[in-house]
N, C-alpha and C. Protein backbone atom coordinates (compact mmCIF):
# COMPACT_ATOMS: atom_id res chain seq x y z
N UNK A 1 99.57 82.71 104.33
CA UNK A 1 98.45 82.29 105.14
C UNK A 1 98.02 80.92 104.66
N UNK A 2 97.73 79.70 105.70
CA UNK A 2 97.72 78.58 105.44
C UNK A 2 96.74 78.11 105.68
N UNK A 3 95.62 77.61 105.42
CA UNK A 3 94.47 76.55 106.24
C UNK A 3 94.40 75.36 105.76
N UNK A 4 94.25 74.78 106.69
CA UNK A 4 93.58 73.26 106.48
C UNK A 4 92.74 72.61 107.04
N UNK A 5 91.74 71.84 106.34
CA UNK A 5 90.64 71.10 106.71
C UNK A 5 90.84 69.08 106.02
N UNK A 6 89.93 68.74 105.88
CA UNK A 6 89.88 67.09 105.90
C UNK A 6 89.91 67.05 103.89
N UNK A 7 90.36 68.20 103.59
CA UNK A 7 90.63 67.76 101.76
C UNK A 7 91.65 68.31 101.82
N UNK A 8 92.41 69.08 102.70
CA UNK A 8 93.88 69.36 101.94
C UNK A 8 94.26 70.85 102.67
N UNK A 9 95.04 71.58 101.96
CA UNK A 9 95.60 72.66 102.74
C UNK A 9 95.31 73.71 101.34
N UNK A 10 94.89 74.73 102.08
CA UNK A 10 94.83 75.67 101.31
C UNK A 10 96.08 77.20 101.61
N UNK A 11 97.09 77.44 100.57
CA UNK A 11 97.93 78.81 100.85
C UNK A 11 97.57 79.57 100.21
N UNK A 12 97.01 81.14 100.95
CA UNK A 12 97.63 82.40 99.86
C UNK A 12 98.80 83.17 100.65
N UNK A 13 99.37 83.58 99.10
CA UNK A 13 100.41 84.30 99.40
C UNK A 13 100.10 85.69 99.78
N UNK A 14 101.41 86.21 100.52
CA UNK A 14 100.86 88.15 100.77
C UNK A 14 100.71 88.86 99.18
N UNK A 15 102.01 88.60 98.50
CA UNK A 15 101.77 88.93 97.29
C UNK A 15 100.32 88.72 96.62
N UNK A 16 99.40 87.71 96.85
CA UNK A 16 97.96 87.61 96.32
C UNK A 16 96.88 88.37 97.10
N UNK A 17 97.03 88.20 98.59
CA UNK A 17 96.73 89.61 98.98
C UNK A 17 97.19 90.83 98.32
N UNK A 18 97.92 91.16 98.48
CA UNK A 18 98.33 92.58 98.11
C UNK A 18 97.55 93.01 97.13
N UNK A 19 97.78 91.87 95.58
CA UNK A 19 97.23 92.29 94.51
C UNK A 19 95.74 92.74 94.42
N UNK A 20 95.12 91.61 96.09
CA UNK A 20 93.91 92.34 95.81
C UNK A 20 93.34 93.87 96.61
N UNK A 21 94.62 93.74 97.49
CA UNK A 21 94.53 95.28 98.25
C UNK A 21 94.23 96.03 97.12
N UNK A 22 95.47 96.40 96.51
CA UNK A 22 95.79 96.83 95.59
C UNK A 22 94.56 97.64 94.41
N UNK A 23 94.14 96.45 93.93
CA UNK A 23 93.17 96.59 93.19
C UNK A 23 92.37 97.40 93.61
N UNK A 24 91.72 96.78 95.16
CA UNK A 24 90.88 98.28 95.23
C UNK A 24 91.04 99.33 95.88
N UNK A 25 92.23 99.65 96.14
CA UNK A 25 92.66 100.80 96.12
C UNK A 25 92.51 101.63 95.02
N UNK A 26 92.49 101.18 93.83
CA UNK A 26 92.81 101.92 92.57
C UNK A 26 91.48 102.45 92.04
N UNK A 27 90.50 101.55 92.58
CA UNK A 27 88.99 101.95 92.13
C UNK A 27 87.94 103.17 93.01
N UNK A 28 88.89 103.31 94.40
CA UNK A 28 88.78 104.31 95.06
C UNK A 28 88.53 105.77 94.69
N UNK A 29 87.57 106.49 95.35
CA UNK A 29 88.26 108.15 94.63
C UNK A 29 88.94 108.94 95.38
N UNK A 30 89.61 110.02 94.36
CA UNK A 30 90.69 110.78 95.04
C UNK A 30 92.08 109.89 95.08
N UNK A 31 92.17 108.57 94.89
CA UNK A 31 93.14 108.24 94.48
C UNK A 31 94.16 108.27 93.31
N UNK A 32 95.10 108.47 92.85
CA UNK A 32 96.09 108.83 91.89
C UNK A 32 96.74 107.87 91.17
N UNK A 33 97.31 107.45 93.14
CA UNK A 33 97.54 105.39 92.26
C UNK A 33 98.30 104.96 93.84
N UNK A 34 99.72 103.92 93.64
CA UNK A 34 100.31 103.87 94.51
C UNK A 34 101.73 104.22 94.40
N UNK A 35 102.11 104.58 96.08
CA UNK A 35 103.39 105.31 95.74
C UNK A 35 104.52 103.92 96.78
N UNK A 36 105.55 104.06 95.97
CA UNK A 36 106.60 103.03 96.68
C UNK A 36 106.93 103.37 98.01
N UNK A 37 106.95 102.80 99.14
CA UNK A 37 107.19 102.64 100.25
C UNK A 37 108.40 103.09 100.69
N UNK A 38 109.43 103.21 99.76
CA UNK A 38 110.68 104.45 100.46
C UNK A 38 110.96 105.62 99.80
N UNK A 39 110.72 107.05 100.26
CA UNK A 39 110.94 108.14 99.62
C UNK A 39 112.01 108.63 98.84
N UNK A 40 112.54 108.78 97.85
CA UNK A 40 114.39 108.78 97.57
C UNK A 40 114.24 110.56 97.78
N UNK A 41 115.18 111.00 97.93
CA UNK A 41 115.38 112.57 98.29
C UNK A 41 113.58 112.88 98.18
N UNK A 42 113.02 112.52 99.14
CA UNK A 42 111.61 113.34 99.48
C UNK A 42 110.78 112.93 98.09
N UNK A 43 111.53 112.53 96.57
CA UNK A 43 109.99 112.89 95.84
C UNK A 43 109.29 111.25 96.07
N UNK A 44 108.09 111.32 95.77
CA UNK A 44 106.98 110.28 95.43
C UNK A 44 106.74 110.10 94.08
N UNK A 45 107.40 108.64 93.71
CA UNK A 45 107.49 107.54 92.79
C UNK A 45 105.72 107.15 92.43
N UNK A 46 104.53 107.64 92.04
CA UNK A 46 103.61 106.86 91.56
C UNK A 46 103.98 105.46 90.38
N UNK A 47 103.45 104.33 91.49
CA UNK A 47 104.14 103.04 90.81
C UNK A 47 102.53 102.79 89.66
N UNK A 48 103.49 102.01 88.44
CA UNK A 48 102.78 101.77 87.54
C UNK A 48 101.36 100.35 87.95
N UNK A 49 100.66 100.04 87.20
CA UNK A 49 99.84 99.10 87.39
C UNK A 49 100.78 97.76 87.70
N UNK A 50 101.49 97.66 87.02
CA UNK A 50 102.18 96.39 87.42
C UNK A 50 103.37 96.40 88.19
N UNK A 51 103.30 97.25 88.90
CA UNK A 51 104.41 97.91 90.18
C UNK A 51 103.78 97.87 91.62
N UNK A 52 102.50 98.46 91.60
CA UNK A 52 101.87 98.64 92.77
C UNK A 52 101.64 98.03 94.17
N UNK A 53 102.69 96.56 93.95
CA UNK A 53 102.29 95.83 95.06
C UNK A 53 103.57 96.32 95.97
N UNK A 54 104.46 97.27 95.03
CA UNK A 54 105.51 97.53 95.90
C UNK A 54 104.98 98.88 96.97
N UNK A 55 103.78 99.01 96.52
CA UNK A 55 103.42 100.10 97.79
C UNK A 55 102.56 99.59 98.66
N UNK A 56 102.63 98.24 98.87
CA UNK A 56 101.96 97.29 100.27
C UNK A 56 102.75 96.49 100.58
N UNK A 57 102.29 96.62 102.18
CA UNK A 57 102.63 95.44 102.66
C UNK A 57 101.80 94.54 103.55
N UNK A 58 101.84 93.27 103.43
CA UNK A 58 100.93 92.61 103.75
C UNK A 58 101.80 91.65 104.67
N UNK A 59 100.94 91.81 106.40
CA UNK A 59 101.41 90.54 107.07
C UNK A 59 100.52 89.91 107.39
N UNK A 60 100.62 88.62 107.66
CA UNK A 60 99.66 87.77 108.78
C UNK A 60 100.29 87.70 109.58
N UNK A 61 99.38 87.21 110.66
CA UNK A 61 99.90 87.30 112.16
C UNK A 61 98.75 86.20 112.61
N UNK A 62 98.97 85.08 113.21
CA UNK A 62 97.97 84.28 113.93
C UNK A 62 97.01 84.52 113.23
N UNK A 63 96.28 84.13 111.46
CA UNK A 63 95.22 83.93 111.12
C UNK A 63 94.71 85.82 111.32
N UNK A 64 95.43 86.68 111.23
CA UNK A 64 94.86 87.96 111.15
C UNK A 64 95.74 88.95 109.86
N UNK A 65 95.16 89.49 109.39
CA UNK A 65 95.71 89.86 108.15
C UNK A 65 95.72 91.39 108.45
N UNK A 66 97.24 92.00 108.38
CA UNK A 66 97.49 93.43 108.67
C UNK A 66 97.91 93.72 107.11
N UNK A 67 97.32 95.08 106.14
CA UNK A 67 98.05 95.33 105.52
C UNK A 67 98.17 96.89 105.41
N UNK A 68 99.25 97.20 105.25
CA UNK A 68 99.71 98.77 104.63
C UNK A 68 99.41 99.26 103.54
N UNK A 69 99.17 100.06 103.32
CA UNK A 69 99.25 101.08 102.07
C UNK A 69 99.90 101.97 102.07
N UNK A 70 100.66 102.59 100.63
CA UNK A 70 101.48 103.51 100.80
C UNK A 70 100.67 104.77 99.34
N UNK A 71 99.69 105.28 99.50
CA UNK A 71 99.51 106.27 98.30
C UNK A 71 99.75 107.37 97.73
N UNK A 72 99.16 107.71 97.04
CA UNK A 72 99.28 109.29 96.35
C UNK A 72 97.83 109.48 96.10
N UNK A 73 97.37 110.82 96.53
CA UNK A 73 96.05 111.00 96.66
C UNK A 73 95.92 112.36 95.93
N UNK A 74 94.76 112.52 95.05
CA UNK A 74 94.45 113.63 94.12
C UNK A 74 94.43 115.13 95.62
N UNK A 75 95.05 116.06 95.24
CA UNK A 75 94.93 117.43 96.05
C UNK A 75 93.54 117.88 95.62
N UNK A 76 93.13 118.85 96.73
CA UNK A 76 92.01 118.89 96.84
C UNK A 76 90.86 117.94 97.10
N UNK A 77 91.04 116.80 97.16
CA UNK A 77 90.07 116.32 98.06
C UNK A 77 90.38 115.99 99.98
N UNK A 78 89.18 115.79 100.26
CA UNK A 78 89.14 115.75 101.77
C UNK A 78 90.20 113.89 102.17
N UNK A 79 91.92 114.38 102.60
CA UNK A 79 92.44 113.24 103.11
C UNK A 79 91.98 112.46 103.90
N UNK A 80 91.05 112.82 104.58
CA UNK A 80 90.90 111.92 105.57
C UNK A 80 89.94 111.11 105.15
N UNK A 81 88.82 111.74 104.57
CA UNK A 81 87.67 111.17 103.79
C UNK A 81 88.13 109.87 102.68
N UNK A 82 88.93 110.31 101.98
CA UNK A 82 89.63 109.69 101.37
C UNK A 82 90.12 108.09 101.82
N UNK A 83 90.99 108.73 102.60
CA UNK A 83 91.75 107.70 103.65
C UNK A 83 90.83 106.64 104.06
N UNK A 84 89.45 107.12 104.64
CA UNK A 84 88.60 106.04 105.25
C UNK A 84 88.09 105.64 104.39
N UNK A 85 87.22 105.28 102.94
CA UNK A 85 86.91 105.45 101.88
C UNK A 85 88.16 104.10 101.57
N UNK A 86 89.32 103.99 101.31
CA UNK A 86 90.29 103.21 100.98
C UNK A 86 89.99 101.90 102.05
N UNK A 87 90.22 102.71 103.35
CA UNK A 87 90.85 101.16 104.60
C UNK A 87 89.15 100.81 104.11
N UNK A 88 87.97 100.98 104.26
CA UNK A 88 86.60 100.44 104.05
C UNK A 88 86.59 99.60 103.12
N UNK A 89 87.04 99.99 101.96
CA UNK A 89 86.90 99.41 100.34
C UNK A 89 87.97 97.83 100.60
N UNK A 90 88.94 98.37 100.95
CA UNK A 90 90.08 97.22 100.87
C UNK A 90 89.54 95.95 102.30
N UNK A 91 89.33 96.48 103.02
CA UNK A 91 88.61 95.47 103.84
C UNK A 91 87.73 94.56 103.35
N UNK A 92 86.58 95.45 102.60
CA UNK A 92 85.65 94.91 102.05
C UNK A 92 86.08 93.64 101.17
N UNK A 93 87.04 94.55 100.25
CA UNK A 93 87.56 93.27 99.32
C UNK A 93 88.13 92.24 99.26
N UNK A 94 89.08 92.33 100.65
CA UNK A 94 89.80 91.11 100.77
C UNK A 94 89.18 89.99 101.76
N UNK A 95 88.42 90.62 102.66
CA UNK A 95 87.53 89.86 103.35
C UNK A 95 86.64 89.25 102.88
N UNK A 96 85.80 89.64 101.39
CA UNK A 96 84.96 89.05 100.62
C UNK A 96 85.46 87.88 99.86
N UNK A 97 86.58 88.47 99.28
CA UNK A 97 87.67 87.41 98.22
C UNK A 97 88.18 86.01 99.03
N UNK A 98 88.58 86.62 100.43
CA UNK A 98 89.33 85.33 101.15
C UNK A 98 88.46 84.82 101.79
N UNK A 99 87.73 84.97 102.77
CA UNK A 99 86.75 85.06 103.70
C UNK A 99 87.45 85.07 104.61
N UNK A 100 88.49 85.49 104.75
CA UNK A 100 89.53 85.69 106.14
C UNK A 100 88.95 86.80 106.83
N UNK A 101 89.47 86.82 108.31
CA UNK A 101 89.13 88.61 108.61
C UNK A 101 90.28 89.75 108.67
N UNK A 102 90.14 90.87 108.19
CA UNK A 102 91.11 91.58 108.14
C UNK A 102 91.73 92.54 109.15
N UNK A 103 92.56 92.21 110.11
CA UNK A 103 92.50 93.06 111.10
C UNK A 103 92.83 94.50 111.37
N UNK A 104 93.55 94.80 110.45
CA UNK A 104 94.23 96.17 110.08
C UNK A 104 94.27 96.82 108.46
N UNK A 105 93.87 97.72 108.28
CA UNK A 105 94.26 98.27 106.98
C UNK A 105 94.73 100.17 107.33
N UNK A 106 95.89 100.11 107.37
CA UNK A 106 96.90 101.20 107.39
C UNK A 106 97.11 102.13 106.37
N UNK A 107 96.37 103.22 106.24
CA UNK A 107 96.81 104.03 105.07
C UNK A 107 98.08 105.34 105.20
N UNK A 108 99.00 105.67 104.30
CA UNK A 108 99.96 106.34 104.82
C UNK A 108 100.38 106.76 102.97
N UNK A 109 99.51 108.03 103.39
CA UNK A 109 99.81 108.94 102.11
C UNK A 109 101.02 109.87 102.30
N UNK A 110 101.72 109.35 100.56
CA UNK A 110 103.01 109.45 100.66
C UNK A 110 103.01 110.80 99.83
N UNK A 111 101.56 111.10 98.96
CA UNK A 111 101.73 112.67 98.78
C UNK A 111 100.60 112.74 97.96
N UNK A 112 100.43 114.06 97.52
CA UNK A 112 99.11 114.81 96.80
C UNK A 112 99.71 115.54 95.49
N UNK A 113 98.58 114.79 94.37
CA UNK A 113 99.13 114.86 92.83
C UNK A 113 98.34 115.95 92.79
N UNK A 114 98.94 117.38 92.16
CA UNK A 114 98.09 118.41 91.50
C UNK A 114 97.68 118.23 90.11
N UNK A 115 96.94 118.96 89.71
CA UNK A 115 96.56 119.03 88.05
C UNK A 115 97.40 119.74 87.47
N UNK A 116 98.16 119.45 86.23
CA UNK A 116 99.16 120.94 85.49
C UNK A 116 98.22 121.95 85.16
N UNK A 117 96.64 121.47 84.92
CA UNK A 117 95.66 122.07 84.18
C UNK A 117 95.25 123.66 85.04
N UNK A 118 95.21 123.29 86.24
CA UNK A 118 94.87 124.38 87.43
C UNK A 118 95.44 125.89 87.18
């Protein structure tokens, strides 16, 4: 994503998005963490802190910023609640951070972490 005005051009990358999707995704509740975007035989990969951008994706489109999420969400809480709770937070954040507007935030839980403790 590119702008420019009468001092110069300003770029961020999706990757700098992402990181800040990302981020608050993680501060979310009921979240676990993020899960990688292709399933290998069905299981879900929870990616480490410095992995996590591989479970977004971030496009622009004409000055509009679509991004994906791919998670893992604690069982037993309410998904959907959850779900909205995430696209809210991540809007919030990247729209605050960039001052861009965000047109889409896509959540697509890739599975539900139990407790061994249960």
């Amino acid at each position: 994503m590119a702008e420019e005005n009468y001092l110069g051009r300003i770029e961020i990358s999706p990757n700098a998005i992402a990181s800040l999707a990302g981020q608050a995704v993680l501060e979310c509740y009921g979240v676990v963490g993020m899960a990688n975007k292709n399933l290998r035989d069905g299981i879900v990969e929870v990616l480490t802190r410095g992995n996590f951008r591989r479970g977004i994706d971030v496009k622009v489109v004409e000055h509009e910023i679509c991004i994906e999420l791919y998670v893992v969400i604690q069982y037993g809480t309410r998904i959907s609640e959850v779900a909205h709770g995430i696209m809210n937070r991540v809007k919030f954040s990247v729209e605050k951070s960039l001052g861009l507007p965000v047109a889409k935030v896509n959540v697509r839980v890739q599975g539900l972490h139990v407790d061994e403790q249960a």
